[in-house]
Protein backbone atom coordinates (compact mmCIF):
# COMPACT_ATOMS: atom_id res chain seq x y z
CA UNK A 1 -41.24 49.25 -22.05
CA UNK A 2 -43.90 51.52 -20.48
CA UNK A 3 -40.78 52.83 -18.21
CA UNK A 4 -39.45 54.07 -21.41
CA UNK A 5 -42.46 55.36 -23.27
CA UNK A 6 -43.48 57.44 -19.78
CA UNK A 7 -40.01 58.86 -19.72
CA UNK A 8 -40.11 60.17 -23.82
CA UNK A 9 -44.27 61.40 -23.06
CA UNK A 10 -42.40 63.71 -20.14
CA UNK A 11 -39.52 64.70 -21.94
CA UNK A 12 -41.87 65.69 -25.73
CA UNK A 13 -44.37 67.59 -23.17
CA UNK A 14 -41.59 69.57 -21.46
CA UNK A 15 -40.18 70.84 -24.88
CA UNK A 16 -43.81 71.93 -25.94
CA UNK A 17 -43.62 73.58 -23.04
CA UNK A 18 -40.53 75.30 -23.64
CA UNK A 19 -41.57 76.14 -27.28
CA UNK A 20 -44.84 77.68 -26.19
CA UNK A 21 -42.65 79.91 -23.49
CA UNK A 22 -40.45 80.56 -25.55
CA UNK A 23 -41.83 83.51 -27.68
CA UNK A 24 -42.34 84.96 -24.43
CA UNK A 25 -38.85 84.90 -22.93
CA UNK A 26 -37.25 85.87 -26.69
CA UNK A 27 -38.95 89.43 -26.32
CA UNK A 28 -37.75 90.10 -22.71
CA UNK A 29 -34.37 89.20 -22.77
CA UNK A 30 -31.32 89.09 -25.55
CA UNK A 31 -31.41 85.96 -27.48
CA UNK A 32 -27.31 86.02 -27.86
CA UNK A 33 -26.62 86.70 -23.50
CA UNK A 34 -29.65 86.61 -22.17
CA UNK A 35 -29.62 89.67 -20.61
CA UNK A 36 -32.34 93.23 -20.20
CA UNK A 37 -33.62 94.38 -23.28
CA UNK A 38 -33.72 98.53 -23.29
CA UNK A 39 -35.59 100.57 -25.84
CA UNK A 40 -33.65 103.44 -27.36
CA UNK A 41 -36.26 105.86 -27.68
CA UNK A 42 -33.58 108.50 -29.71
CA UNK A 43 -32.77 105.93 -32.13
CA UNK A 44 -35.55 103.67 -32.50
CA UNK A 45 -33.38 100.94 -31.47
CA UNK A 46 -34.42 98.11 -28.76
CA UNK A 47 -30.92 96.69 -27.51
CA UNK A 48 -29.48 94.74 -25.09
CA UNK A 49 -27.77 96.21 -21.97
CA UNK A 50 -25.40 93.78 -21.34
CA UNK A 51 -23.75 93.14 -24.67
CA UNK A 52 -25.05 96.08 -26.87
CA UNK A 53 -26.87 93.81 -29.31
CA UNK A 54 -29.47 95.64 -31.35
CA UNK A 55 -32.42 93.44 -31.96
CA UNK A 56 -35.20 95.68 -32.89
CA UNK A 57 -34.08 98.92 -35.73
CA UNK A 58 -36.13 101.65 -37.35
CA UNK A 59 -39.15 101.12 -34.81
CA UNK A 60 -42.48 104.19 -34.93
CA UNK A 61 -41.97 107.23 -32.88
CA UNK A 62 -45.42 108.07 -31.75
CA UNK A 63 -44.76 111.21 -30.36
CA UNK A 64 -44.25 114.99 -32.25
CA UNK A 65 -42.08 115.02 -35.10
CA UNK A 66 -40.46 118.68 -33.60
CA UNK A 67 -38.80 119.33 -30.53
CA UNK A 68 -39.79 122.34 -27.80
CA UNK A 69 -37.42 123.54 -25.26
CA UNK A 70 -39.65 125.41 -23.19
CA UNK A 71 -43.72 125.68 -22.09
CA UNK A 72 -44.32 128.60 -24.36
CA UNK A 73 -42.75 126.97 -27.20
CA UNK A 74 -44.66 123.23 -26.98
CA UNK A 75 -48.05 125.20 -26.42
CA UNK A 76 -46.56 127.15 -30.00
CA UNK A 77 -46.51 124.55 -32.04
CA UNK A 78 -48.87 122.04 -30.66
CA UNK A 79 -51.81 121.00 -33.00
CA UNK A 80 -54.40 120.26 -30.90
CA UNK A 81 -56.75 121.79 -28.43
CA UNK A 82 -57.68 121.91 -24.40
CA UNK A 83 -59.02 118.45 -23.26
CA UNK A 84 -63.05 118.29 -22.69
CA UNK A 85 -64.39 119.30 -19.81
CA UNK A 86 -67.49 119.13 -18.07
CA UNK A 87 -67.53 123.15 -16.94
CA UNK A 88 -68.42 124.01 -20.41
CA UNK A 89 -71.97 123.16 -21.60
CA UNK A 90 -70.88 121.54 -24.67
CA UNK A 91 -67.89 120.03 -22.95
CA UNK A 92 -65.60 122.14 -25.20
CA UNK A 93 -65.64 120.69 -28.57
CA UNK A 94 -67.38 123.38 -30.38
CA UNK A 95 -66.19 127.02 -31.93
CA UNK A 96 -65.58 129.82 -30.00
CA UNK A 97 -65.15 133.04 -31.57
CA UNK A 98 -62.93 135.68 -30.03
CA UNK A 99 -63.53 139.00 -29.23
CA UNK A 100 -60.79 141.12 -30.14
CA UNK A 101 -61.78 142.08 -33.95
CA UNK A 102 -58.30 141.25 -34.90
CA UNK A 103 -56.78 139.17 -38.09
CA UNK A 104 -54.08 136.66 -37.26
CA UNK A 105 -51.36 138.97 -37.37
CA UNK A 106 -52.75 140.97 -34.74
CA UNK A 107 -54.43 144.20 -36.76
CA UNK A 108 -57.44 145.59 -36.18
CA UNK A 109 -60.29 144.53 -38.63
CA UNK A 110 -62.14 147.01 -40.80
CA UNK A 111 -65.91 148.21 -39.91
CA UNK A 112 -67.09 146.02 -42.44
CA UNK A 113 -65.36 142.75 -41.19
CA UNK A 114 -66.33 143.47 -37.65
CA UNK A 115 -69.90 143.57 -38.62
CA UNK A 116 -68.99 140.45 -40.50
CA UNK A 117 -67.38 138.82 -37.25
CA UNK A 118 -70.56 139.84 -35.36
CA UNK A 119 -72.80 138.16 -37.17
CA UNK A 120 -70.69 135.08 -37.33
CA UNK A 121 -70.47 135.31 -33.48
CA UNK A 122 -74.41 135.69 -33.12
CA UNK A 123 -75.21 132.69 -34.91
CA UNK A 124 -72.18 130.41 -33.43
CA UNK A 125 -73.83 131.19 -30.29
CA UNK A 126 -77.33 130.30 -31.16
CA UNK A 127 -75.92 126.73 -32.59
CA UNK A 128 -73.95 126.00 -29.69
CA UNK A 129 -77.42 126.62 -27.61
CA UNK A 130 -79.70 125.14 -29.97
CA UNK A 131 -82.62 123.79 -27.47
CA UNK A 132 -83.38 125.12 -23.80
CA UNK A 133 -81.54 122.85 -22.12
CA UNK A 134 -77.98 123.82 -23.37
CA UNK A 135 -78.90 127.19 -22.76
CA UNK A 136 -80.13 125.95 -19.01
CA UNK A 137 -76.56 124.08 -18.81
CA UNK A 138 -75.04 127.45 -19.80
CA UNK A 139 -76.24 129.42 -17.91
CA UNK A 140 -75.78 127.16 -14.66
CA UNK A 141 -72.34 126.23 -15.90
CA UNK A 142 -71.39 129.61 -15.63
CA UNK A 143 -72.40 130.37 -12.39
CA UNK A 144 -70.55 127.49 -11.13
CA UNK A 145 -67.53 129.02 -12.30
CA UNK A 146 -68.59 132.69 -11.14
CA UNK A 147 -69.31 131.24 -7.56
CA UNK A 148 -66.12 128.98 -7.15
CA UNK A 149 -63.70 131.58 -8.69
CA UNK A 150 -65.48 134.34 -5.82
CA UNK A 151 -64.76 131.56 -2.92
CA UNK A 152 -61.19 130.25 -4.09
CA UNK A 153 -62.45 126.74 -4.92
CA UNK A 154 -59.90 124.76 -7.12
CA UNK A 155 -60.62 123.42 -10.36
CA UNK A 156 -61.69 119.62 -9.38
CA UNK A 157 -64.64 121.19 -7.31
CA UNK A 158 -65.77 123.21 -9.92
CA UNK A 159 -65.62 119.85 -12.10
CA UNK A 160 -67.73 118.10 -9.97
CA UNK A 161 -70.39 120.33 -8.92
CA UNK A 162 -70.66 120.60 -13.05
CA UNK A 163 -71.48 116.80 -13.12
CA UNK A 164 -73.61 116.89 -10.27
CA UNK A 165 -75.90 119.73 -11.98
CA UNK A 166 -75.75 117.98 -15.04
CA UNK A 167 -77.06 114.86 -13.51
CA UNK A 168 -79.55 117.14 -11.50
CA UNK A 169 -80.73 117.96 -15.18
CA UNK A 170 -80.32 114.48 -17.25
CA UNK A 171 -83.22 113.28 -14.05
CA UNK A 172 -85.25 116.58 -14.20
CA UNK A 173 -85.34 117.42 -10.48
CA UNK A 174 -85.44 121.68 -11.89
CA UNK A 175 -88.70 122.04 -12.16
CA UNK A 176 -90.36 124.57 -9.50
CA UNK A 177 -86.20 125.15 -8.83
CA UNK A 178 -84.23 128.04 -9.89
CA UNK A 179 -81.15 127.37 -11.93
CA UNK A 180 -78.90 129.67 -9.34
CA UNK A 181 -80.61 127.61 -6.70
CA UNK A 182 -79.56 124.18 -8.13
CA UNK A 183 -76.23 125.97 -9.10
CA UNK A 184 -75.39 126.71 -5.61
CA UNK A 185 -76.55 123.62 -4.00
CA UNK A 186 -74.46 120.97 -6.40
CA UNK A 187 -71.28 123.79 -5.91
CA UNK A 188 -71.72 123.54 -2.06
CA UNK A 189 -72.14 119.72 -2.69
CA UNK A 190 -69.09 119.68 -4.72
CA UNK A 191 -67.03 121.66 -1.86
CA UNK A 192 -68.12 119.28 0.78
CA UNK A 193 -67.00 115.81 -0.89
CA UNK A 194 -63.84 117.70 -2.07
CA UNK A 195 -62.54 118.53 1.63
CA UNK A 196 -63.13 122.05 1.48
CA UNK A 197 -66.19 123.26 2.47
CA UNK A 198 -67.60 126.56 2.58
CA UNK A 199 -70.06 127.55 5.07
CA UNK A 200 -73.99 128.11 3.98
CA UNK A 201 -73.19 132.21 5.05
CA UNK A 202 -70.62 131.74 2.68
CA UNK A 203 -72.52 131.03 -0.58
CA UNK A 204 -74.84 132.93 0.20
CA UNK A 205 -72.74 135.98 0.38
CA UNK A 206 -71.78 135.05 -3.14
CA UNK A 207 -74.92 133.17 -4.36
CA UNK A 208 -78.26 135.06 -5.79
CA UNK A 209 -80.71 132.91 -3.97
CA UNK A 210 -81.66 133.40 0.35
CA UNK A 211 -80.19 130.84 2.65
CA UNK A 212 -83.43 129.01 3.27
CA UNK A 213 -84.05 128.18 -1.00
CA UNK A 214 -80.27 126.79 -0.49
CA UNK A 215 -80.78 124.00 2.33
CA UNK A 216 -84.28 123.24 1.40
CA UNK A 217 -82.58 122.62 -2.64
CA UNK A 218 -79.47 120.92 -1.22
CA UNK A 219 -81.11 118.60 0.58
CA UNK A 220 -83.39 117.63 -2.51
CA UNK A 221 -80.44 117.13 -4.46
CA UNK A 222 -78.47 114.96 -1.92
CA UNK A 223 -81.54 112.64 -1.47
CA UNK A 224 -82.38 112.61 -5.15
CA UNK A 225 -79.05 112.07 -6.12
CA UNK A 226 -78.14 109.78 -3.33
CA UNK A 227 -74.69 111.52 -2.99
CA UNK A 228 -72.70 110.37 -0.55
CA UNK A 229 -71.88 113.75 1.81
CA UNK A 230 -70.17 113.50 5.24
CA UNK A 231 -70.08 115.79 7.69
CA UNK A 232 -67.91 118.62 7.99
CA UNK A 233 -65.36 118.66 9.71
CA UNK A 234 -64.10 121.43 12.42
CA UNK A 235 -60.48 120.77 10.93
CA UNK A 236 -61.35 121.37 6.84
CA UNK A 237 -61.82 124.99 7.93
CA UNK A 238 -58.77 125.75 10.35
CA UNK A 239 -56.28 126.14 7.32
CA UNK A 240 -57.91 128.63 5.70
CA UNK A 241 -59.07 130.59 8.97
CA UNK A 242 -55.59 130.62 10.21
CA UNK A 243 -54.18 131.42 6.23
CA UNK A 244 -56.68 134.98 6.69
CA UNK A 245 -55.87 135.98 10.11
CA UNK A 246 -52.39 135.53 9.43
CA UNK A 247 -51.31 133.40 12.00
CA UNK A 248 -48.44 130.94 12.25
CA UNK A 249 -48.44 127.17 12.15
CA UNK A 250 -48.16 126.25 15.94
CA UNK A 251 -51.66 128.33 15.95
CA UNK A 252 -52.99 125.68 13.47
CA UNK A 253 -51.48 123.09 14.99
CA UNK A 254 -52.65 123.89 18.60
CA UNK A 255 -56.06 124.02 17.06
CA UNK A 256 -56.20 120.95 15.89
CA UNK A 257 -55.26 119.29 18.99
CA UNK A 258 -57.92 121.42 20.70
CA UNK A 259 -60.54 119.82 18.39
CA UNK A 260 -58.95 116.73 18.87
CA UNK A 261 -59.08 116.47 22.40
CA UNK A 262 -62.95 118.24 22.43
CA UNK A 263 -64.09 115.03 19.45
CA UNK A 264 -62.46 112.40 22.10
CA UNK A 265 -64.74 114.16 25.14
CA UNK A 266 -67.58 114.21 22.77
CA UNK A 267 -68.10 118.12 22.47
CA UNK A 268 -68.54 118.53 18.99
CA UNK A 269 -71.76 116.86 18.45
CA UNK A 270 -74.85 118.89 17.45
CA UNK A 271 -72.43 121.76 17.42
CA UNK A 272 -71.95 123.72 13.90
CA UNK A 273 -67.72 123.12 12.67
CA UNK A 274 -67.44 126.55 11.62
CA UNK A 275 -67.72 127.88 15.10
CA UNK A 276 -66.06 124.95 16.79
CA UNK A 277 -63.04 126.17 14.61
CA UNK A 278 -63.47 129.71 14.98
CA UNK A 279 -63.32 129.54 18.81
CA UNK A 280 -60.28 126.79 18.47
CA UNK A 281 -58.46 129.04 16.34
CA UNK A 282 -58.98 131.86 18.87
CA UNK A 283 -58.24 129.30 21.74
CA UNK A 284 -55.07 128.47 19.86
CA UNK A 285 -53.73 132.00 19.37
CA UNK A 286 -54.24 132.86 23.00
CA UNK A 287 -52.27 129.93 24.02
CA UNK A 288 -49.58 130.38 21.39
CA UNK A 289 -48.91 134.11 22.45
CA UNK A 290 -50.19 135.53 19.21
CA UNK A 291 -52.85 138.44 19.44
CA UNK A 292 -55.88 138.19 17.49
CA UNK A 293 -59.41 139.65 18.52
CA UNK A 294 -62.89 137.96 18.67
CA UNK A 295 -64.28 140.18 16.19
CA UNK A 296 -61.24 139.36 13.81
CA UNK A 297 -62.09 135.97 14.12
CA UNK A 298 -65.69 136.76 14.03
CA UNK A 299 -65.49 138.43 10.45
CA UNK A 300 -63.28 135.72 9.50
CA UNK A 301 -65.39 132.96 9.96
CA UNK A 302 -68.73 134.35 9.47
CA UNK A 303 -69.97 134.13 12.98
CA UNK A 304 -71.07 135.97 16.32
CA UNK A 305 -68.64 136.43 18.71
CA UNK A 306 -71.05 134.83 21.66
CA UNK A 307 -70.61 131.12 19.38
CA UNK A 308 -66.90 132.24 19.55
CA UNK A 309 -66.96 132.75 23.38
CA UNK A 310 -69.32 129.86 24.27
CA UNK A 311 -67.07 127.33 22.32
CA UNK A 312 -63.92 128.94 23.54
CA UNK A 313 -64.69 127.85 27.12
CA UNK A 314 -65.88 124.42 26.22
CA UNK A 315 -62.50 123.63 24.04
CA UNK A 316 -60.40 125.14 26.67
CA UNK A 317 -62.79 123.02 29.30
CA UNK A 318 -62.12 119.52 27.56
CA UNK A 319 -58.50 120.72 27.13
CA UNK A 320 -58.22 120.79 31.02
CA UNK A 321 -57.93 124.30 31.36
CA UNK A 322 -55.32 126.65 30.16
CA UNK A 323 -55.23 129.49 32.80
CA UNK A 324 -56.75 131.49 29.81
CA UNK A 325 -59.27 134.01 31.19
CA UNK A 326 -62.79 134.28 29.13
């Protein structure tokens, strides 16, 4: 008797089971073959793709009710606007006026409307800046952009160094700081964690504040911040060096074993990676054949041609010696 009730207790709880799997298994597979489901985006259709069944009809397109054939036509007749961003102090959700003083079918507007359109701009401008530190973000925001676009930096390192300066301001490390100042140290930040750093000569070149203002705000920022930051490497800057000289890839390539070999003998330490790469790059074109001057590479890299010379020997040195005269 309790052989029999044990047996119907294990048979009731394996159809529960079943039924409480079932719901599960009915939407993956066809409840006629049992086979793959497919959805039939065209005709709003799921069916099965064994037997052709059509279990699902009539189901809610989501996406545009026209069609575009090209990139010019989708951006046409698209309803909607560029995605936020952080380069833009207001992250690109308010108005922005043009400046062409034209209607929408492209003619010029009378004196009267352009006054008009003036005025509107004028006051747009002082909304979208309404306290001192949107105009602050503005103004920093925009020589981000000025800086990176000077320096060929992509688009994701301008996006960060905007974040960075905004968090720079959210904690209120500017004051006794100049805007271009914190500008320039979050962009060089930004470069750094991104894999393509840009030497300190560099921003300056392109920066309004002195070299010294730079590292001293950098370093404020990085310990403020607690960033994360490691150290360049000799290799981040071969690509480009070798793009600007115009020199071939065995020249990069040679490089980078140079540096490789110098790391392994433990050269590199205390030594600054812009003219560790300078001098590999110039190592590497000797021993490729290719002819390329120290004061090419020099003006390249943004250093003196004694770093080039001096590093030279000592990559060449932990190479095992080329043969290459000095």
């Amino acid at each position: 008797m309790s052989e029999t009730t044990t047996r119907a207790t294990t048979g009731e709880h394996e159809r529960s089971t079943e039924r409480a799997e079932a719901p599960t298994t009915e939407q993956d597979v066809c409840p006629e073959c049992g086979g793959p489901l497919v959805t039939d985006e065209e005709r709003g259709e799921t069916v099965c793709d064994h037997c052709g069944l059509v279990v699902e009809e009539d189901e809610i397109d989501h996406g545009p009710e026209w069609r575009a054939f090209d990139a010019s036509e989708k951006d046409q007749k698209s309803r909607v606007g560029a995605p936020t961003t952080t380069m833009m102090h207001d992250k690109g959700l308010s108005t922005n006026i043009g400046w062409q003083n034209k209607d929408a079918y492209g003619n010029s507007l009378s004196s009267s409307q352009r006054e008009k359109m003036q005025r509107l701009r004028t006051w747009n401008e002082r909304f979208r800046t309404r306290d001192s530190k949107e105009r602050n973000l503005k103004q920093a925001l925009g020589e981000i952009d000025r800086m990176a676009s000077a320096l060929g930096l992509p688009e994701n390192v301008r996006e960060t160094a905007s974040v960075i300066y905004r968090r720079a301001l959210q904690e209120d490390l500017l004051p006794g700081r100049s805007i271009e100042g914190v500008a320039t140290a979050a962009l060089y930040a930004a470069a750094r964690q991104a894999g393509v750093p840009r030497s300190l000569d560099e921003m300056t070149t392109v920066s309004r504040v002195e070299k010294m203002e730079l590292t001293r705000t950098y370093r404020y920022i990085v310990r403020e911040l607690e960033l994360e930051i490691k150290p360049a490497e000799p290799e981040s800057y071969v690509p480009r060096f070798v793009s600007d000289l115009d020199l071939s890839d065995e020249v990069e390539r040679t490089a980078r074993r140079l540096l490789e070999g110098a790391r392994k003998s433990g050269q590199l330490s205390g030594k600054s990676p812009v003219g560790l790469a300078a001098a590999a790059i110039y190592a590497a074109a000797l021993l490729s054949n290719e002819r390329v001057t120290q004061s090419e590479v020099s003006d390249v890299a943004d250093v003196s041609e004694v770093t080039i010379r001096n590093r030279y020997k000592e990559l060449l040195e932990s190479e095992g010696g080329q043969g290459i005269p000095a």
